[in-house]
C-alpha atoms as a PDB file:
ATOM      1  CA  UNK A   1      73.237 112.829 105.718  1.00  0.00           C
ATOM      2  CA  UNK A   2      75.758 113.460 103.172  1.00  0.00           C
ATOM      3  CA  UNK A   3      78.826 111.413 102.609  1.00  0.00           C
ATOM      4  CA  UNK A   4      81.263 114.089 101.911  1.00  0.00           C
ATOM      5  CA  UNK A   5      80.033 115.466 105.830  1.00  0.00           C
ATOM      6  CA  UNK A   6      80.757 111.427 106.584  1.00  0.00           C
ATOM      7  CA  UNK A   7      84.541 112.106 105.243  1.00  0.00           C
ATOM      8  CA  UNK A   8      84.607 115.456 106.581  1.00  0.00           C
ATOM      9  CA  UNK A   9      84.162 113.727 110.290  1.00  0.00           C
ATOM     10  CA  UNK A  10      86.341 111.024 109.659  1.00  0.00           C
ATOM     11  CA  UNK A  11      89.420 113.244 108.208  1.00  0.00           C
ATOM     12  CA  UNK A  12      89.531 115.021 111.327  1.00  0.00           C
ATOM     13  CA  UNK A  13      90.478 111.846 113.494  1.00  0.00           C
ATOM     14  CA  UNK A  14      93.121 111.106 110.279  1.00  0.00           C
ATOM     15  CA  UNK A  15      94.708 113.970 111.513  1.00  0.00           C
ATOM     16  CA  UNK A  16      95.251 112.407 114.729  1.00  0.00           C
ATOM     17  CA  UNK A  17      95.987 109.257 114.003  1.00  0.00           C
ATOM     18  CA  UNK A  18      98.612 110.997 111.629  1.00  0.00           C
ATOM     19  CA  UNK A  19     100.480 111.960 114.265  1.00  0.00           C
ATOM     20  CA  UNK A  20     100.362 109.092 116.342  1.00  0.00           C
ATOM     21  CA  UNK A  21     101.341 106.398 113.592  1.00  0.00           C
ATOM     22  CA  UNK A  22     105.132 108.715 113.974  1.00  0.00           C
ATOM     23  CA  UNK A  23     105.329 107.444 117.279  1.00  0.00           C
ATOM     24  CA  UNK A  24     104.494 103.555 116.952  1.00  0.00           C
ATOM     25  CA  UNK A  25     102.307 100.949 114.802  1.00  0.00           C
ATOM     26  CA  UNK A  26      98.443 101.827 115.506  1.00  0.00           C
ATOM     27  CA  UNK A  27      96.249  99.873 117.788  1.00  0.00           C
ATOM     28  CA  UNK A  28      92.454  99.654 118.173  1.00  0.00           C
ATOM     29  CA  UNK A  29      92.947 101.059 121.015  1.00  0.00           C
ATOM     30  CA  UNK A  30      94.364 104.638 119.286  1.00  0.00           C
ATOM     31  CA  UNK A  31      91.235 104.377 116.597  1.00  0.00           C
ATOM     32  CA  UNK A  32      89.147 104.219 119.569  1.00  0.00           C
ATOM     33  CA  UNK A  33      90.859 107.698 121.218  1.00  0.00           C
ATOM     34  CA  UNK A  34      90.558 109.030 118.034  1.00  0.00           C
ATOM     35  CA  UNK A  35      86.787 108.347 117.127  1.00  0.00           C
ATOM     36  CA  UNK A  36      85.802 109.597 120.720  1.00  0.00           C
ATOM     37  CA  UNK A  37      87.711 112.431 121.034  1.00  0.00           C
ATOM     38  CA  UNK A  38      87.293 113.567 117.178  1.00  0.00           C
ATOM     39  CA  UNK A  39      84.204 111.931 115.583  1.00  0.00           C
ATOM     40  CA  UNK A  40      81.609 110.900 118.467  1.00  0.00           C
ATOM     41  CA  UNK A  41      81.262 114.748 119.225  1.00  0.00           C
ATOM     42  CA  UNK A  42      80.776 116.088 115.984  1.00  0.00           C
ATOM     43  CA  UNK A  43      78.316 112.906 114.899  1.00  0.00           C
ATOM     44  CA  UNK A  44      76.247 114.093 118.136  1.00  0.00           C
ATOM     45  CA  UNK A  45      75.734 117.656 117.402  1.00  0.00           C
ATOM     46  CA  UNK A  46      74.405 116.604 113.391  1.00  0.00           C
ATOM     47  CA  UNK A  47      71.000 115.669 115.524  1.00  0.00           C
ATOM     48  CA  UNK A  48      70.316 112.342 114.065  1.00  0.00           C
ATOM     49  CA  UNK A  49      67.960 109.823 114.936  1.00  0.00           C
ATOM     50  CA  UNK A  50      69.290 107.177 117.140  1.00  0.00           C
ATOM     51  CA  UNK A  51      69.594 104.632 113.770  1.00  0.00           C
ATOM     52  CA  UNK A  52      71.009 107.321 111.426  1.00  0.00           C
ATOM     53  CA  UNK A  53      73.686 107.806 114.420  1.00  0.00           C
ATOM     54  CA  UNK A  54      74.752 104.279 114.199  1.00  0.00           C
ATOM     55  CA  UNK A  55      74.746 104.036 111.459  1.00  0.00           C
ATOM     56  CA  UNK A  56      77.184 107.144 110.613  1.00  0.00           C
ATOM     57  CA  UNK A  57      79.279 105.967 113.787  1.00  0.00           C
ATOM     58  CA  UNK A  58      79.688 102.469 111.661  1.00  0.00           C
ATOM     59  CA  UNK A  59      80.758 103.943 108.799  1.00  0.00           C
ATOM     60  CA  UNK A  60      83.306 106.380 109.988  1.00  0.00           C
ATOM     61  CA  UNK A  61      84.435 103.872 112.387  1.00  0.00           C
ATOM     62  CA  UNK A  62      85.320 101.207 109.458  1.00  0.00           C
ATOM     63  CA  UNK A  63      86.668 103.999 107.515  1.00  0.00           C
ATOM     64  CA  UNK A  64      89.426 104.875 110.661  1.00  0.00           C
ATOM     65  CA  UNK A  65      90.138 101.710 111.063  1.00  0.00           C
ATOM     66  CA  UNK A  66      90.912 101.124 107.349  1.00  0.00           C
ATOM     67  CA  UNK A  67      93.243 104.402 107.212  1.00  0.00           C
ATOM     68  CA  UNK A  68      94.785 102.958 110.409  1.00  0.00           C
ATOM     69  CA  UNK A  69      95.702  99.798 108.779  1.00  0.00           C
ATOM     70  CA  UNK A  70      96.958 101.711 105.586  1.00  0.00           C
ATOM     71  CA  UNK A  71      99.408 104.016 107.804  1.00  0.00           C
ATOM     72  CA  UNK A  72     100.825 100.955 109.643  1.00  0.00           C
ATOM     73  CA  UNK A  73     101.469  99.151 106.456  1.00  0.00           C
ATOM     74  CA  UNK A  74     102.597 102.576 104.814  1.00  0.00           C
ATOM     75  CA  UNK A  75     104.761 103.941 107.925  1.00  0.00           C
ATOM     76  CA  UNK A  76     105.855 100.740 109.613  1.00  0.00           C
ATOM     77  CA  UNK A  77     105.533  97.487 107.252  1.00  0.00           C
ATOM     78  CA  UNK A  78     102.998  95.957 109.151  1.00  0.00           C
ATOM     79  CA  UNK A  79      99.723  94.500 108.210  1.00  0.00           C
ATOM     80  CA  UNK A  80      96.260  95.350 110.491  1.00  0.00           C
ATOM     81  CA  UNK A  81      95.852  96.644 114.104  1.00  0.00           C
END
């Protein structure tokens, strides 16, 4: 699997959590919403092997959570989740 597809995945929940970060600081809880709603569906239809599908689902995950804790520090001055 390629990385850009990787990005691709994970800039679609971005968008999401985008729009929430308006509204209040992040939580896990919103990265959460936003990997199953955005990335867990699209992961699942790339037909991986059980392993390859963890181990994309770890990567985008860590890479939502990072953006998450760059929008709260960007939008709202505050550090983490």
């Amino acid at each position: 699997m390629e990385e850009n597809e990787v990005d691709w995945i994970a800039a679609k929940a971005w968008e999401f959590l985008g729009d929430k970060v308006k509204d209040a600081p992040l939580t896990k809880k919103e990265v959460e919403m936003a990997f199953d709603v955005f990335a867990r569906p699209r992961v699942l239809r790339l037909g991986l092997s059980e392993f390859e599908r963890r181990q994309v689902e770890d990567r985008i995950m860590a890479k939502l959570e990072e953006r998450a804790k760059q929008m709260n520090l960007e939008y709202w001055k505050k550090e983490g989740l």
